[in-house]
N, C-alpha and C. Protein backbone atom coordinates (compact mmCIF):
# COMPACT_ATOMS: atom_id res chain seq x y z
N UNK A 1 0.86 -1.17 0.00
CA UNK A 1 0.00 0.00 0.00
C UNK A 1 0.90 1.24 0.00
N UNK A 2 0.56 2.02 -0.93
CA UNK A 2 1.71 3.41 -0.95
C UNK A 2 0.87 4.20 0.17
N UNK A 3 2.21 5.05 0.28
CA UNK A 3 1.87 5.95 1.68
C UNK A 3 1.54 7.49 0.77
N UNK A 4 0.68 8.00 1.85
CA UNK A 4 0.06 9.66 0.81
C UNK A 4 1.64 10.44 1.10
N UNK A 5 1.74 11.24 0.40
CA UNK A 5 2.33 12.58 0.52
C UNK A 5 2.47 13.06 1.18
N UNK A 6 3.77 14.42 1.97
CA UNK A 6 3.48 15.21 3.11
C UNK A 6 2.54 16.22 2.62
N UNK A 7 2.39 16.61 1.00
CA UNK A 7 1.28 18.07 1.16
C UNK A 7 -0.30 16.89 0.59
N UNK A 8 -0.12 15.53 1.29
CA UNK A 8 -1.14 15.17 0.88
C UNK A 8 -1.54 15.24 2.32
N UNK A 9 -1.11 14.54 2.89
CA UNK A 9 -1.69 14.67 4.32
C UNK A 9 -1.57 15.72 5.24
N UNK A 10 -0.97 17.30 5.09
CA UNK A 10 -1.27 18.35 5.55
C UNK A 10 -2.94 18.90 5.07
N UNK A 11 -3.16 18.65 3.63
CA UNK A 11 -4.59 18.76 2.78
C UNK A 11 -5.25 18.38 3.24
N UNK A 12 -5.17 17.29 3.72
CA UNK A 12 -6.25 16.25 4.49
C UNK A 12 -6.25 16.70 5.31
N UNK A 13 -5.59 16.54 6.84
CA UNK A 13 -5.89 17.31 8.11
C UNK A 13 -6.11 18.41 8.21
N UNK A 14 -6.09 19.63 7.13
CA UNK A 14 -6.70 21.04 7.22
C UNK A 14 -7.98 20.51 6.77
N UNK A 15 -8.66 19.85 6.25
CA UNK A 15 -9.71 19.44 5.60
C UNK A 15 -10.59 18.92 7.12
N UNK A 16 -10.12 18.23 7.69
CA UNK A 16 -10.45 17.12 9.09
C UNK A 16 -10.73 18.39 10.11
N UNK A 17 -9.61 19.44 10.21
CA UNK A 17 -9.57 20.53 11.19
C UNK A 17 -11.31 21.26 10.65
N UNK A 18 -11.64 21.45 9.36
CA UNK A 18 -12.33 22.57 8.94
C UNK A 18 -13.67 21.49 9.68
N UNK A 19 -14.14 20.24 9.44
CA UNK A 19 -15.21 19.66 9.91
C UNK A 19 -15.02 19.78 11.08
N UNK A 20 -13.46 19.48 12.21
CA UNK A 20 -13.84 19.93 13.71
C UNK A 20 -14.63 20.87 14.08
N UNK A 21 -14.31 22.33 13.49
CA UNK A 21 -14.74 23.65 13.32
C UNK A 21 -15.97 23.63 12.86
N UNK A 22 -16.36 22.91 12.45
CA UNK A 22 -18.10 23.08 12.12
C UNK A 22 -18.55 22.36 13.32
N UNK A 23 -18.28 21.43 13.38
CA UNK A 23 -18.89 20.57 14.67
C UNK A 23 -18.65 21.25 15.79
N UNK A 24 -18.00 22.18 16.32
CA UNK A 24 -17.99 22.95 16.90
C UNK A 24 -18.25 24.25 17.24
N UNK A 25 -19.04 24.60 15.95
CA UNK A 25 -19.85 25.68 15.23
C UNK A 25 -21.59 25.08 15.97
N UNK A 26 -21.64 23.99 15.93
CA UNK A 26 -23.17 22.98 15.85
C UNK A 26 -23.39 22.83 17.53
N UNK A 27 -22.29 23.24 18.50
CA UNK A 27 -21.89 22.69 19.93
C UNK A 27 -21.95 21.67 20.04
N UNK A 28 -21.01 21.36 19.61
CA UNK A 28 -20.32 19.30 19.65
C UNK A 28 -18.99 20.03 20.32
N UNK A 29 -17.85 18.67 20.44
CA UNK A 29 -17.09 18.60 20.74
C UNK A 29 -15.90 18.94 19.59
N UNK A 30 -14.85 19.84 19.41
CA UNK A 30 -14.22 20.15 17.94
C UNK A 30 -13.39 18.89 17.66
N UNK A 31 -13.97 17.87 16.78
CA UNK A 31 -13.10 16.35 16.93
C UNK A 31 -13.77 16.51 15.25
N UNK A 32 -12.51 16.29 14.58
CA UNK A 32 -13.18 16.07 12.58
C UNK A 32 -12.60 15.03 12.53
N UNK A 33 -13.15 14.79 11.60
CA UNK A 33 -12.37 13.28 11.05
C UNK A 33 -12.86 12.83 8.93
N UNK A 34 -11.81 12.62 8.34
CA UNK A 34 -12.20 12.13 6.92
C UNK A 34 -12.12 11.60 6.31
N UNK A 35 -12.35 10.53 5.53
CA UNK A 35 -12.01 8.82 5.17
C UNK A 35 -11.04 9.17 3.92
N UNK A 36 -10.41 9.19 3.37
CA UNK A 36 -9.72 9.12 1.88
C UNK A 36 -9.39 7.84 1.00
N UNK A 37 -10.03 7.96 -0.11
CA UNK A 37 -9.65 6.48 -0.95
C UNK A 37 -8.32 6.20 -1.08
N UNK A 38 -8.25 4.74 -1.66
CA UNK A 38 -6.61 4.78 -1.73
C UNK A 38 -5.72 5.68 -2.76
N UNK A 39 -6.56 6.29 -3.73
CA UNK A 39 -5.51 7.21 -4.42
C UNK A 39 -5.35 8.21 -4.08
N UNK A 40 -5.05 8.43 -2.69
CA UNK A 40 -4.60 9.69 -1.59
C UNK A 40 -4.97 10.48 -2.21
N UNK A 41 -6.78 10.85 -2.70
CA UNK A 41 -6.87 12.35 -2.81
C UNK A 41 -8.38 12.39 -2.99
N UNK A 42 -9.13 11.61 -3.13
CA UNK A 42 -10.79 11.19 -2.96
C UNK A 42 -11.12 11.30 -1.55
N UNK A 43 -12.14 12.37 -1.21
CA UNK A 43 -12.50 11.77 0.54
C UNK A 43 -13.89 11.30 0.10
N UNK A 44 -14.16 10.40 0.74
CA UNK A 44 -14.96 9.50 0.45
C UNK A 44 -16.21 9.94 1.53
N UNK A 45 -16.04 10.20 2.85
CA UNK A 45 -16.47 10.76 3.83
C UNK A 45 -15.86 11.34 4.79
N UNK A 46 -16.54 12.32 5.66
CA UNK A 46 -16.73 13.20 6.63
C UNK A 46 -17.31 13.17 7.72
N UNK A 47 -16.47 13.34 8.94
CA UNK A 47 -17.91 13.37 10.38
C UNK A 47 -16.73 14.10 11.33
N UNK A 48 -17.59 14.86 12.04
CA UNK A 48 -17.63 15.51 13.10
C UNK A 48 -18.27 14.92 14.09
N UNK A 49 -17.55 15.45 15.53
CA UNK A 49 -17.87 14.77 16.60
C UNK A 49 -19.58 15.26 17.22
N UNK A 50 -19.94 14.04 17.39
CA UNK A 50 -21.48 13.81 17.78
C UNK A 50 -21.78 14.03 18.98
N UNK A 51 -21.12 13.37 19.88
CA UNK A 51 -21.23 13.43 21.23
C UNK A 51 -20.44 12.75 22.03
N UNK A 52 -20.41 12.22 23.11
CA UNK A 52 -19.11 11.68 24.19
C UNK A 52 -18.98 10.21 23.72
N UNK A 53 -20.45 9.54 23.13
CA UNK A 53 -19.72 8.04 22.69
C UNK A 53 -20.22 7.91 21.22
N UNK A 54 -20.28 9.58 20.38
CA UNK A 54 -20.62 9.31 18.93
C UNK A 54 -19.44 10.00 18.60
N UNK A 55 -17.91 9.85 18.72
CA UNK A 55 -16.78 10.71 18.14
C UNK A 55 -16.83 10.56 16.79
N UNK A 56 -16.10 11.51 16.08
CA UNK A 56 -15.92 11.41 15.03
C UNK A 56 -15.37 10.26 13.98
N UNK A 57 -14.65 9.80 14.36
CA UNK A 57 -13.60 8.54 13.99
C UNK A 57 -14.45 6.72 14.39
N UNK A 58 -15.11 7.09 15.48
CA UNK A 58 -16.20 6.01 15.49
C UNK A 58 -17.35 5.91 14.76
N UNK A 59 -18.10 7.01 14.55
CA UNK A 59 -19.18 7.30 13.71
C UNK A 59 -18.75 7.09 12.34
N UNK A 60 -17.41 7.56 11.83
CA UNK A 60 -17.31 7.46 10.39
C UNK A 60 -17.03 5.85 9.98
N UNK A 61 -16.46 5.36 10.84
CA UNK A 61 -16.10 3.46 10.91
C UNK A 61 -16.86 3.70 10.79
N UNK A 62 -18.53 3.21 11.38
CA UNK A 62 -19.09 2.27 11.39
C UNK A 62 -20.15 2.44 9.85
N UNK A 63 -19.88 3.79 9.24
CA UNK A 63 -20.86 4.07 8.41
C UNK A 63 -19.73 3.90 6.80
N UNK A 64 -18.40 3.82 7.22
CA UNK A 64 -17.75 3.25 6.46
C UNK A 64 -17.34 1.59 6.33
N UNK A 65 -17.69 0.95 7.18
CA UNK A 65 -17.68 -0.45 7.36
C UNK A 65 -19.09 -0.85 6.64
N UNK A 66 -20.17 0.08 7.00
CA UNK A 66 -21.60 -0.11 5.77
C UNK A 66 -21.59 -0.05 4.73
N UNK A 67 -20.48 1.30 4.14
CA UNK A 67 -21.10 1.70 2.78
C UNK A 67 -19.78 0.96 1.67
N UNK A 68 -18.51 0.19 2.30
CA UNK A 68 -17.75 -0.21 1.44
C UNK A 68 -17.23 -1.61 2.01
N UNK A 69 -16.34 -2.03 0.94
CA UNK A 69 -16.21 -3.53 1.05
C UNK A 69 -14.91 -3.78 2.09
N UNK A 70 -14.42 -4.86 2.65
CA UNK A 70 -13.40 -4.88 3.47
C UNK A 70 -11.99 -4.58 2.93
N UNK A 71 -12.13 -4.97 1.39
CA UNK A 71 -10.44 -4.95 0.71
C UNK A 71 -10.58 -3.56 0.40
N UNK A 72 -11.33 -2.74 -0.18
CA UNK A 72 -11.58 -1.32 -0.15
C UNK A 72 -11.00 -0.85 0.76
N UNK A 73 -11.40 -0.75 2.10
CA UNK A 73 -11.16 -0.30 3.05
C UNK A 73 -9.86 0.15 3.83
N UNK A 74 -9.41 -1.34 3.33
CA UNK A 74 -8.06 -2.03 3.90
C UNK A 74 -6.90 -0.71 3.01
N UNK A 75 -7.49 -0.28 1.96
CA UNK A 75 -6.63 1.22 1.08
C UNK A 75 -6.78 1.78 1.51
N UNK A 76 -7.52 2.59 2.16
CA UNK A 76 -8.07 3.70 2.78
C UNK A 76 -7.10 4.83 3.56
N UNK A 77 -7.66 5.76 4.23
CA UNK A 77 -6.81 6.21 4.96
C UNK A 77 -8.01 6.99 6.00
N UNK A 78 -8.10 6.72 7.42
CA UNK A 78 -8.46 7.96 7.80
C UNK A 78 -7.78 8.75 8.54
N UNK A 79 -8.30 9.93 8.30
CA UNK A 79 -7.08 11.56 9.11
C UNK A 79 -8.62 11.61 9.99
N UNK A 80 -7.44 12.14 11.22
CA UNK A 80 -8.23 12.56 11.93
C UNK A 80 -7.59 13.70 12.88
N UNK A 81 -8.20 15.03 13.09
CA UNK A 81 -7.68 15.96 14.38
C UNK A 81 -6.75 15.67 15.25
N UNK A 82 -7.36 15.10 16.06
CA UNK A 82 -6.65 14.37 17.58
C UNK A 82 -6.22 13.07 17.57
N UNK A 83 -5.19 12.31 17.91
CA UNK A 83 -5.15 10.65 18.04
C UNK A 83 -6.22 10.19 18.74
N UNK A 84 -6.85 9.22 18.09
CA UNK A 84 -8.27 8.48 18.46
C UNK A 84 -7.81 8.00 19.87
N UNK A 85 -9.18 7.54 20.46
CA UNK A 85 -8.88 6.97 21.80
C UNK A 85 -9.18 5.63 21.42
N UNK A 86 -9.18 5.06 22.60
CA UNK A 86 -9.62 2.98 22.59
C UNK A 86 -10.48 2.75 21.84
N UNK A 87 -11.73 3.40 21.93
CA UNK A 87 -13.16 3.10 21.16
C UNK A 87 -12.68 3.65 19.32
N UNK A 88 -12.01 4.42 19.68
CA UNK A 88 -12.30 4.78 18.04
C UNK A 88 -11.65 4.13 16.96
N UNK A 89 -10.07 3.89 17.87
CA UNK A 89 -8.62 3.26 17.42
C UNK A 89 -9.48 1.68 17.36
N UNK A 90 -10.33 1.31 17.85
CA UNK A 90 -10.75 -0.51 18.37
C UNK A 90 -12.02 -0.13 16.48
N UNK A 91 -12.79 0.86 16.70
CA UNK A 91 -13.95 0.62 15.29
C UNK A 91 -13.07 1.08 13.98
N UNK A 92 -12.21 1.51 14.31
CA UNK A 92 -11.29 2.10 12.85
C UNK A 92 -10.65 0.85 12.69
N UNK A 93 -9.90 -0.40 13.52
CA UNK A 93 -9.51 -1.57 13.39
C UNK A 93 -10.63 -2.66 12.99
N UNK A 94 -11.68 -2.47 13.33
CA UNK A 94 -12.55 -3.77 13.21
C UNK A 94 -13.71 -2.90 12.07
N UNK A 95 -13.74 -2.38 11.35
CA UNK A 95 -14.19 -1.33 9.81
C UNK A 95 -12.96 -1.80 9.04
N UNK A 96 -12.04 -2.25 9.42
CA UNK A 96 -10.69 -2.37 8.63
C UNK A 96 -10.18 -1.60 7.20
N UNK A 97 -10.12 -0.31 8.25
CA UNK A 97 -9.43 0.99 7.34
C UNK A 97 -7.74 0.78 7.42
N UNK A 98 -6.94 0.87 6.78
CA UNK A 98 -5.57 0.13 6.39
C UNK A 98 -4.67 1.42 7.01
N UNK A 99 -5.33 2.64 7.21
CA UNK A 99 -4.11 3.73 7.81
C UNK A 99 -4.74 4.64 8.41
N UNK A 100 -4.05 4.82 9.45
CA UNK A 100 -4.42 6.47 10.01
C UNK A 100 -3.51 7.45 9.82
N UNK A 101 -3.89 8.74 9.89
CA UNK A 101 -3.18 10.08 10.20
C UNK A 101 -3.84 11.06 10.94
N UNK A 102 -2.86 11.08 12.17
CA UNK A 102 -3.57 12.04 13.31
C UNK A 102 -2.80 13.21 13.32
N UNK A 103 -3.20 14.46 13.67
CA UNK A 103 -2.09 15.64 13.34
C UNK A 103 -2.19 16.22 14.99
N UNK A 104 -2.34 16.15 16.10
CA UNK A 104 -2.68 15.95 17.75
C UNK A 104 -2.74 15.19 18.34
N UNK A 105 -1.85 14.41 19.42
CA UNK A 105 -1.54 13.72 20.25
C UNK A 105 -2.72 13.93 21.60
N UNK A 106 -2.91 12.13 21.96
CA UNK A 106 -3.96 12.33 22.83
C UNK A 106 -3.46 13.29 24.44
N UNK A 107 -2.43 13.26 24.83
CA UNK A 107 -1.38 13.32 25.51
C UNK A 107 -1.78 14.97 25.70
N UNK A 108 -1.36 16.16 24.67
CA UNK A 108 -1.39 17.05 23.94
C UNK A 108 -3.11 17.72 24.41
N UNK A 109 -3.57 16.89 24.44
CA UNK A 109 -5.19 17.41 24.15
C UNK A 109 -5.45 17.68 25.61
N UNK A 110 -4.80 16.71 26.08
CA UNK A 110 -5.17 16.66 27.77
C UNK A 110 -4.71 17.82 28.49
N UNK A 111 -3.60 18.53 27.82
CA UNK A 111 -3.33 19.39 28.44
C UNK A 111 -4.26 20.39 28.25
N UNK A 112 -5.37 20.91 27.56
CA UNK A 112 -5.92 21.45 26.90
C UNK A 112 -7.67 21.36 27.86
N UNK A 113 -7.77 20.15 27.75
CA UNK A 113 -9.15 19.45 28.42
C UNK A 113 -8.89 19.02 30.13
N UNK A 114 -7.65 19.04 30.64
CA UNK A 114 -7.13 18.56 31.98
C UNK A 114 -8.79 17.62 32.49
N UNK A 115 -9.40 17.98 33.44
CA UNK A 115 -10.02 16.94 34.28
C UNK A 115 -11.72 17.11 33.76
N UNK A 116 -11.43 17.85 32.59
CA UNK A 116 -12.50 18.55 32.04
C UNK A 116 -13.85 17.11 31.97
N UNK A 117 -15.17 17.19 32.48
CA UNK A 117 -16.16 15.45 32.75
C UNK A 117 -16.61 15.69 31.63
N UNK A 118 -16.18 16.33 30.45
CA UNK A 118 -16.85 15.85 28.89
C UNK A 118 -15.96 15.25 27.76
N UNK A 119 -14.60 15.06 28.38
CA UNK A 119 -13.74 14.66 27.84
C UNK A 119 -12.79 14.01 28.52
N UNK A 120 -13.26 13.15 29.62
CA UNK A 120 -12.06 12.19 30.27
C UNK A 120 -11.04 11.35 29.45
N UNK A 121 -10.21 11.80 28.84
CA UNK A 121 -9.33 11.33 28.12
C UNK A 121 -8.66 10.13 28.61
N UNK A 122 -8.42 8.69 27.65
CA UNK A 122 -7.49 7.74 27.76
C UNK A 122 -5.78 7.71 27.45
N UNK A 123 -5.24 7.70 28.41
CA UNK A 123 -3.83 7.55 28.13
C UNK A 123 -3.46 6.05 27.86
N UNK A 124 -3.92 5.79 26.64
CA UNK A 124 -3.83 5.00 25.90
C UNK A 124 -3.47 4.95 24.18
N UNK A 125 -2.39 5.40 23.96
CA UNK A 125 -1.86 5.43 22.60
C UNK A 125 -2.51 4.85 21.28
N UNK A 126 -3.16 4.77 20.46
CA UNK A 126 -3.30 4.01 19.52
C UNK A 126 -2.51 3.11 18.98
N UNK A 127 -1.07 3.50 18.56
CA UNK A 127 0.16 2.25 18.45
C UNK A 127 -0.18 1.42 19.19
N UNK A 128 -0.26 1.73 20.77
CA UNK A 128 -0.07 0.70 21.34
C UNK A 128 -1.66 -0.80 21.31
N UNK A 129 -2.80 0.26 21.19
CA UNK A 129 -3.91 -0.70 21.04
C UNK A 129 -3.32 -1.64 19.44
N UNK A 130 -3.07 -0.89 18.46
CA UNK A 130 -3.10 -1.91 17.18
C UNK A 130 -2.43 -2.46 17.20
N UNK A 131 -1.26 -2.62 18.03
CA UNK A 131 0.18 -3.53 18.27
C UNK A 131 -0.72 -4.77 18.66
N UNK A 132 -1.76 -4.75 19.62
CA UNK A 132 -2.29 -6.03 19.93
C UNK A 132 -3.24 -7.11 19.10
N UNK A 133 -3.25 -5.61 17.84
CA UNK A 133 -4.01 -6.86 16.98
C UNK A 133 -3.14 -7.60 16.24
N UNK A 134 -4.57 -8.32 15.21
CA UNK A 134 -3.80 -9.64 14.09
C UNK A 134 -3.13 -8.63 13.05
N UNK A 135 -3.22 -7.70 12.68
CA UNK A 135 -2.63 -7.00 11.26
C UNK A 135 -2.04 -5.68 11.63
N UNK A 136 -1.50 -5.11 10.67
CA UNK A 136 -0.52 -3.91 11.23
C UNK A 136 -1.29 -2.89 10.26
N UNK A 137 -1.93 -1.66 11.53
CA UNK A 137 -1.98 -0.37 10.84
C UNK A 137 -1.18 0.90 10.77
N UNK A 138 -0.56 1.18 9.80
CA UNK A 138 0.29 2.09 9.73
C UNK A 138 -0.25 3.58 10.05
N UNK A 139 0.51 3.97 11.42
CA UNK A 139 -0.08 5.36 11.84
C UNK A 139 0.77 6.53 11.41
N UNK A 140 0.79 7.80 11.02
CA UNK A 140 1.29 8.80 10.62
C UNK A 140 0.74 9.80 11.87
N UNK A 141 1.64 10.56 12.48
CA UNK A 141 0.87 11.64 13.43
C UNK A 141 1.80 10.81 15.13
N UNK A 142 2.29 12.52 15.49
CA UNK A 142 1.43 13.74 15.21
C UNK A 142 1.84 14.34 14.09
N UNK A 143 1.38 15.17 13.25
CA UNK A 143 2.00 15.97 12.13
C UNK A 143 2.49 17.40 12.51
N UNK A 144 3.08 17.33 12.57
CA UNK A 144 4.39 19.02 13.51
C UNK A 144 3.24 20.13 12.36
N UNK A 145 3.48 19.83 11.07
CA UNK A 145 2.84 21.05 10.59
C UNK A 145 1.76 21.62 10.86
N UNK A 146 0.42 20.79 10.93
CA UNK A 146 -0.75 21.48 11.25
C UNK A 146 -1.05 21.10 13.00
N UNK A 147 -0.32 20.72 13.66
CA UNK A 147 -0.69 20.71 14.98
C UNK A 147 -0.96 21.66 15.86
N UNK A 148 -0.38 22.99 15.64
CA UNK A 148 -0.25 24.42 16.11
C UNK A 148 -2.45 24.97 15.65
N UNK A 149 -2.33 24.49 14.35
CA UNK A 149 -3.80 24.82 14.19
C UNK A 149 -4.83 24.10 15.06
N UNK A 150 -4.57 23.33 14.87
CA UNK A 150 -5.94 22.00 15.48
C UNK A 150 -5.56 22.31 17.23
N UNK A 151 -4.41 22.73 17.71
CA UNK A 151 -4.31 22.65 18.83
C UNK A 151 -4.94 24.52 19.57
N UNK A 152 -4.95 24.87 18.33
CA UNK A 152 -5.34 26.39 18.49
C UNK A 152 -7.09 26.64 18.94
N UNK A 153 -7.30 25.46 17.55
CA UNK A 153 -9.57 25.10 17.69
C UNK A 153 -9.67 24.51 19.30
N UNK A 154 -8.63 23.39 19.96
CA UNK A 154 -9.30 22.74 21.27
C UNK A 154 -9.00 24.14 22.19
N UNK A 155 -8.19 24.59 21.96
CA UNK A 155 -7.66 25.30 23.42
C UNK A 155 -8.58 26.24 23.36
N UNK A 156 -9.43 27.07 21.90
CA UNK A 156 -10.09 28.03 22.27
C UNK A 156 -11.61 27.57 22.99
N UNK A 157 -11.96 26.48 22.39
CA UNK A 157 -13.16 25.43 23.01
C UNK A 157 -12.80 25.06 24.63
N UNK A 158 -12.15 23.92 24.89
CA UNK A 158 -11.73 24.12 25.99
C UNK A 158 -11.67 25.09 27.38
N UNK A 159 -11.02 26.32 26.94
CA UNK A 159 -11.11 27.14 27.94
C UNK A 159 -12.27 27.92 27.89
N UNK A 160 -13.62 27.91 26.85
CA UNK A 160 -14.50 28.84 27.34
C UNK A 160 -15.38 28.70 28.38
């Protein structure tokens, strides 16, 4: 499976950032997320975060595990804002999307959300959840370039 581009996957995560920003326009939580076909430049779909157990990255699995086939999938790529947590990193593995790219560390966010009860964050890595599965998903992220942005949308959410 070829890997996207660096100005492919900066495109993409400004793309992922702009749906956080709406979903956070809607009063959701600012979490985007966007599926891309395998010829690193089709997004196939879009979702913004829903609510505390409809994130973005879970909601788009499961409606991408509906609308396409498993070897499809397995090309894929999804970008997403923030590094997914357990639930999202566990339906993006079992939707069997073949890559992620996160441009924000879960780690990162926390500093942002600290003890905040709408976002109890897992210090739980994604590497480390897919290390335990049967197949290897190749993660990209954090991405140094657009992290300053996406980290700019939580902190202004966050602290209001």
């Amino acid at each position: 499976m070829s890997a996207p581009t660096s100005e492919q996957v900066i495109r993409h995560l400004r793309h992922a950032n702009a749906v956080a920003k709406r979903a956070a326009d809607a009063g959701h939580h600012p979490f985007g997320a966007i599926l891309v076909a395998p010829d690193h430049e089709t997004v196939l779909l879009e979702q913004g975060n829903l609510s505390r157990v409809n994130h973005a990255e879970a909601a788009l699995a499961r409606t991408a595990e509906a609308t396409y086939a498993d070897d499809y999938l397995a090309g894929c790529t999804l970008y997403t804002t923030v590094e997914p947590c357990a639930m999202c990193a566990g339906a993006m593995y079992w939707a069997n999307i073949g890559r992620l790219v996160y441009g924000m560390d879960e780690r990162r966010l926390l500093a942002f959300t600290g003890d905040n009860p709408e976002n109890p964050t897992l210090d739980l890595p994604c590497r480390d959840l897919f290390a335990r599965g049967q197949k290897e998903i190749p993660v990209i992220g954090p991405v140094e370039a657009v992290e300053a942005e996406i980290a700019e949308l939580h902190w202004t959410f966050w602290k209001r």
